[in-house]
N, C-alpha and C. Protein backbone atom coordinates (compact mmCIF):
# COMPACT_ATOMS: atom_id res chain seq x y z
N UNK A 1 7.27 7.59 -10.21
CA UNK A 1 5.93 8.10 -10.20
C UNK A 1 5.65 8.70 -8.82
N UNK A 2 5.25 9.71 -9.05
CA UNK A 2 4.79 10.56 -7.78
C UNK A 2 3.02 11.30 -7.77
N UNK A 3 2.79 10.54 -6.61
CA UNK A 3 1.22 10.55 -5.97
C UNK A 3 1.08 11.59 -5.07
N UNK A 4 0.19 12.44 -5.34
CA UNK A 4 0.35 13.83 -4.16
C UNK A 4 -1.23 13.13 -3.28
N UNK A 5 -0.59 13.12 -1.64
CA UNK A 5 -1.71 12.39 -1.34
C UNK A 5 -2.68 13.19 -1.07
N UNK A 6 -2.75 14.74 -1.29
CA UNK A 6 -4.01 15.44 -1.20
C UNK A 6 -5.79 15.30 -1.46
N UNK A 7 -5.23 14.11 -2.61
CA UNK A 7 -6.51 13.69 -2.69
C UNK A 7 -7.27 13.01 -1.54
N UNK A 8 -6.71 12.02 -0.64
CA UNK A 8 -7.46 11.63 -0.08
C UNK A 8 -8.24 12.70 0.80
N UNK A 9 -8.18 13.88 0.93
CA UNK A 9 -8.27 15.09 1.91
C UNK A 9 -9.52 15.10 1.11
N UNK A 10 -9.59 15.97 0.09
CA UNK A 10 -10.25 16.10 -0.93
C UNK A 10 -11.73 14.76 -1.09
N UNK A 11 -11.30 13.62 -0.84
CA UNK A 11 -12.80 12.28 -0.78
C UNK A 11 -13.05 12.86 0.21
N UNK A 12 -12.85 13.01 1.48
CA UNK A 12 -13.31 12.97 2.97
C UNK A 12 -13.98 14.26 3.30
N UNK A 13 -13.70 15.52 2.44
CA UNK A 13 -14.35 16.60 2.41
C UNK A 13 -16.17 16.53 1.68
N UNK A 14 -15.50 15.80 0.50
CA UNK A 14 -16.80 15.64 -0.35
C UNK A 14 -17.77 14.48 0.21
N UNK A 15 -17.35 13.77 1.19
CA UNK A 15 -17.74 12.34 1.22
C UNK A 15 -17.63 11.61 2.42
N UNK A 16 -17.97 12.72 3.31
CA UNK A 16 -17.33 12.23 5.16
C UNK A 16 -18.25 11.06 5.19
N UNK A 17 -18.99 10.59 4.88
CA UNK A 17 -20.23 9.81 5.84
C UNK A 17 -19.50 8.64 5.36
N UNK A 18 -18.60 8.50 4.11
CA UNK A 18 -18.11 7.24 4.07
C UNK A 18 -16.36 7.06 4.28
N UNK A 19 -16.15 7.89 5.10
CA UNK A 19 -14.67 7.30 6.11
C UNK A 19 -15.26 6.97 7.94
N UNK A 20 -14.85 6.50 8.13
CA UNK A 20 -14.98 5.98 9.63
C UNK A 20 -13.58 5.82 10.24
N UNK A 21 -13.58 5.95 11.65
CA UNK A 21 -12.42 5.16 12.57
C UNK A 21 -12.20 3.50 12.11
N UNK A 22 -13.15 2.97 11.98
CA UNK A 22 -12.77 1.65 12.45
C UNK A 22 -13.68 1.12 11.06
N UNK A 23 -13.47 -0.01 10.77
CA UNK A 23 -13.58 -0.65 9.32
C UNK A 23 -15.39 -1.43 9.96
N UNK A 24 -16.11 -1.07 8.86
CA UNK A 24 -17.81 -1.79 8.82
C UNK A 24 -17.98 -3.07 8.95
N UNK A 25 -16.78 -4.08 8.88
CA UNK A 25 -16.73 -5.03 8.72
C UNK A 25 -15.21 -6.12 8.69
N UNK A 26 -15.38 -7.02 9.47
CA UNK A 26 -13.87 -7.71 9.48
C UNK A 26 -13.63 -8.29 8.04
N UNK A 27 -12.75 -7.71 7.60
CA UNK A 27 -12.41 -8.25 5.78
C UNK A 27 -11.44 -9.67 6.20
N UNK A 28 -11.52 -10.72 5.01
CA UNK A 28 -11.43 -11.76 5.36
C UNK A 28 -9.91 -12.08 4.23
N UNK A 29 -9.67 -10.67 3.48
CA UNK A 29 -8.60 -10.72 2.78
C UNK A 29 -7.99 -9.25 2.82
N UNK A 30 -6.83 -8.64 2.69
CA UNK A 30 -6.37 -7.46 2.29
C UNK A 30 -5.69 -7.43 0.98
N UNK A 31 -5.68 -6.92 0.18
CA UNK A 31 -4.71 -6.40 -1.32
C UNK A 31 -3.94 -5.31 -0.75
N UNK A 32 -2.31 -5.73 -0.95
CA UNK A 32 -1.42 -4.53 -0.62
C UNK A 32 -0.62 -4.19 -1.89
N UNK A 33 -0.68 -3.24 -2.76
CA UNK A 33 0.55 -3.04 -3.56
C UNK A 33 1.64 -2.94 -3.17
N UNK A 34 2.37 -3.71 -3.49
CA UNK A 34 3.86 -3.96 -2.94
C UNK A 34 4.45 -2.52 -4.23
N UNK A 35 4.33 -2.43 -5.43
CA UNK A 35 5.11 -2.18 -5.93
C UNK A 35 5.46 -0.08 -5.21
N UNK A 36 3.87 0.18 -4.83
CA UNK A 36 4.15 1.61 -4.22
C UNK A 36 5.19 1.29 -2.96
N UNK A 37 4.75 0.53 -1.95
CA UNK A 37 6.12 0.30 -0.72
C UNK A 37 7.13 0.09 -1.49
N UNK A 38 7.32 0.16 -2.57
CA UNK A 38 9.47 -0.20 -3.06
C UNK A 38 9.60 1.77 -3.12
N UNK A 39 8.60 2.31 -2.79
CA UNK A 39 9.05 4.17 -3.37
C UNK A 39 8.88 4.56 -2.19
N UNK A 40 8.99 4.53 -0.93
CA UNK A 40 8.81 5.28 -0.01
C UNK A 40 9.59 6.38 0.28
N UNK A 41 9.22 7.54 0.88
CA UNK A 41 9.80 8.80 0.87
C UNK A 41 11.39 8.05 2.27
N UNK A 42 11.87 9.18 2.11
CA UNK A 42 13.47 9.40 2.90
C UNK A 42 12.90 8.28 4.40
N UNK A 43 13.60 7.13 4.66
CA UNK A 43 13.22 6.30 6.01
C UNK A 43 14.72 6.61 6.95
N UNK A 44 14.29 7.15 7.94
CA UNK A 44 15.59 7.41 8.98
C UNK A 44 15.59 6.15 9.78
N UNK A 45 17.07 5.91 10.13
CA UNK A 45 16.98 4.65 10.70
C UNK A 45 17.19 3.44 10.12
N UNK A 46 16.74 3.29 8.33
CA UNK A 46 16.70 1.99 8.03
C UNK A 46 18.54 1.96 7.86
N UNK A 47 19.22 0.95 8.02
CA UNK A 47 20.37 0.57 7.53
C UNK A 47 20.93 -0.24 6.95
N UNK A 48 19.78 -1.34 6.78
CA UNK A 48 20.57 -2.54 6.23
C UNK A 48 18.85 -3.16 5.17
N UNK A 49 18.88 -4.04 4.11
CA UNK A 49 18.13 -5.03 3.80
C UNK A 49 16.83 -5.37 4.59
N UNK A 50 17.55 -6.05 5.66
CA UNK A 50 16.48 -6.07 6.47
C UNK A 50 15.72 -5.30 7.15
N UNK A 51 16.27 -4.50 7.75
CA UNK A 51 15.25 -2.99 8.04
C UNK A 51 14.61 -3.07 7.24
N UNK A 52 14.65 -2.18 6.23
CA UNK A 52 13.90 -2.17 4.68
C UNK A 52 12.44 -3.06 4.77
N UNK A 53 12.72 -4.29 4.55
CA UNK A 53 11.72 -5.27 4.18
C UNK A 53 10.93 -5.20 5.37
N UNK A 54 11.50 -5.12 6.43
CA UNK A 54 10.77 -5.71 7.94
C UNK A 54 10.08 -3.63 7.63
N UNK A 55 10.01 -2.95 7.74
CA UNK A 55 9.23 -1.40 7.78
C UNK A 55 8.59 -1.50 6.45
N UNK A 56 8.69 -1.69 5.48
CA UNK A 56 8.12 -1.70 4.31
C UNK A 56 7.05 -2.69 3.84
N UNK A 57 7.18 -4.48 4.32
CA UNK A 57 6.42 -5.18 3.96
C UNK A 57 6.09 -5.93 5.28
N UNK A 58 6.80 -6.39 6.29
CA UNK A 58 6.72 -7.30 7.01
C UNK A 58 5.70 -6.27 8.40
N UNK A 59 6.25 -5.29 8.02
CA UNK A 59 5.30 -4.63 9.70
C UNK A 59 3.24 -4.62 9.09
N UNK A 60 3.53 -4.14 7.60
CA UNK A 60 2.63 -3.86 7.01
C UNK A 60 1.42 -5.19 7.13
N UNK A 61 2.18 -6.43 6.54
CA UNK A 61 1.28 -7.78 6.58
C UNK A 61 1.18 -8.27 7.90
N UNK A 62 2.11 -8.25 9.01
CA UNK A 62 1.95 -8.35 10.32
C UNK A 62 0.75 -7.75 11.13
N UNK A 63 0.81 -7.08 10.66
CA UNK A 63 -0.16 -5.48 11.44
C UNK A 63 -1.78 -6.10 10.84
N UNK A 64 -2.06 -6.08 9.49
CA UNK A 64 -3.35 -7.33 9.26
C UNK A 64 -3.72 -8.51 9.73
N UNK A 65 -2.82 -9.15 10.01
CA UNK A 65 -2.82 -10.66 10.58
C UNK A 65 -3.69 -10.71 11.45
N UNK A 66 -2.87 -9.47 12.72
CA UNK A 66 -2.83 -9.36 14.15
C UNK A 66 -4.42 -8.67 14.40
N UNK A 67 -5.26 -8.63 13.04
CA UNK A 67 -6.36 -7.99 13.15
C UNK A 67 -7.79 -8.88 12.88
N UNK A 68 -6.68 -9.88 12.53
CA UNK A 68 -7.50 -11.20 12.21
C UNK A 68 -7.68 -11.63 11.15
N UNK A 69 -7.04 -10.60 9.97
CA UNK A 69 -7.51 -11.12 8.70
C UNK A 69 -6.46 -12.55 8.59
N UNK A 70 -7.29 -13.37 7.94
CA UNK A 70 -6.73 -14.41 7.59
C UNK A 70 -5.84 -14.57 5.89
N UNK A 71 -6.30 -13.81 5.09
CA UNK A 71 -5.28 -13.77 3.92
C UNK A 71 -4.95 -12.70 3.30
N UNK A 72 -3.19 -12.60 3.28
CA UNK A 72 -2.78 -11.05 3.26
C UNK A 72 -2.11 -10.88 1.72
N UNK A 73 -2.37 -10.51 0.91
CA UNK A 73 -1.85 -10.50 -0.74
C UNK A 73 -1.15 -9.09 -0.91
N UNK A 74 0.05 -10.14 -0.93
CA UNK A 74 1.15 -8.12 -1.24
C UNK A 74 1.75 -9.09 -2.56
N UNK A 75 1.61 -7.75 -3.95
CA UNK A 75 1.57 -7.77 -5.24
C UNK A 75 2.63 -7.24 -5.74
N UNK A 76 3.35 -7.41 -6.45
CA UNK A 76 3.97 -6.51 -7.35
C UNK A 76 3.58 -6.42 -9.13
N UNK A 77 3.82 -5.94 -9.65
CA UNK A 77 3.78 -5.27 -11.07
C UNK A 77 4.51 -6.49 -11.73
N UNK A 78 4.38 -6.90 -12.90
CA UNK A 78 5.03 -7.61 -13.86
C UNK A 78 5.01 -6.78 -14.97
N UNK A 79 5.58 -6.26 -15.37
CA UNK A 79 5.99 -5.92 -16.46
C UNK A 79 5.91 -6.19 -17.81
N UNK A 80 5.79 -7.75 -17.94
CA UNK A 80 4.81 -8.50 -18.86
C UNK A 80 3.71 -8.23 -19.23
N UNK A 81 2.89 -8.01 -17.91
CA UNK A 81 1.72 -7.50 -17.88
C UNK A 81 0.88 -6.59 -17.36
N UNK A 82 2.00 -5.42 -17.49
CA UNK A 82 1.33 -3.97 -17.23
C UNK A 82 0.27 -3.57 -18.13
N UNK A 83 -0.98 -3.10 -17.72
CA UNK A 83 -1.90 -2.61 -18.61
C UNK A 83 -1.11 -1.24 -19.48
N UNK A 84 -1.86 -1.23 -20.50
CA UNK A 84 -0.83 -0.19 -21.27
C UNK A 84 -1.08 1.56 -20.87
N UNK A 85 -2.20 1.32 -20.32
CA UNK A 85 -2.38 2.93 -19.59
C UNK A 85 -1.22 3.24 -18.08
N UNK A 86 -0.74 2.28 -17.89
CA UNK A 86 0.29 2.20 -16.90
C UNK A 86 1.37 2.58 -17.37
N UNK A 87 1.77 2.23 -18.77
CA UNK A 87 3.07 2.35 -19.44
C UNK A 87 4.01 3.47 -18.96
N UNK A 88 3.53 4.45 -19.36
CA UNK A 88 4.28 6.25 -19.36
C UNK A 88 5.21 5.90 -17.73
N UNK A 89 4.07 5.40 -16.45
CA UNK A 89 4.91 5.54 -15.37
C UNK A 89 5.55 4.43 -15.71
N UNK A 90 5.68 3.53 -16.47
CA UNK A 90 6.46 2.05 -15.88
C UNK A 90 7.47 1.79 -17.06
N UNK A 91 7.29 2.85 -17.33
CA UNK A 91 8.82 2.28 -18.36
C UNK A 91 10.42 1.98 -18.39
N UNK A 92 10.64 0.84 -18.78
CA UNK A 92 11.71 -0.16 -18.27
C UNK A 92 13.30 1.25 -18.43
């Protein structure tokens, strides 16, 4: 599945007054989809497993922590229970 990130260009045009630098409020949880970090475009440099995980998930939940949030939820997809409008991209 491929996401063209133009859209976000596109909210911030229609809708500046609600992006900011810096967040309105210290959030006391983050939601990360893990399953988009398993698709990341071409990574130079990674070579092994660990690279991988440590640039993909570990810098990602680190980087929240260090901001104070206290609980960091990285998700993946079950397959069990993909909603069925998901299907078309998630098929086994």
């Amino acid at each position: 599945m491929t996401i063209d990130s133009s859209w976000i260009a596109c909210f911030k045009e229609e809708a500046p007054a609600a992006f900011r630098p810096t967040p309105p409020f210290a959030p006391t949880a983050v939601f990360c989809d893990g399953q988009i970090k398993l698709m990341p475009a071409a990574i130079e440099g990674v070579v092994s497993w660990e690279d991988y995980i440590q640039r993909q998930f570990a810098r990602l939940i680190q980087r929240y922590l260090s901001k104070g949030v206290s609980c960091v939820i990285l998700a993946f997809d079950d397959y069990n229970h993909v909603p069925a409008a998901k299907s078309m991209t998630q098929v086994l």
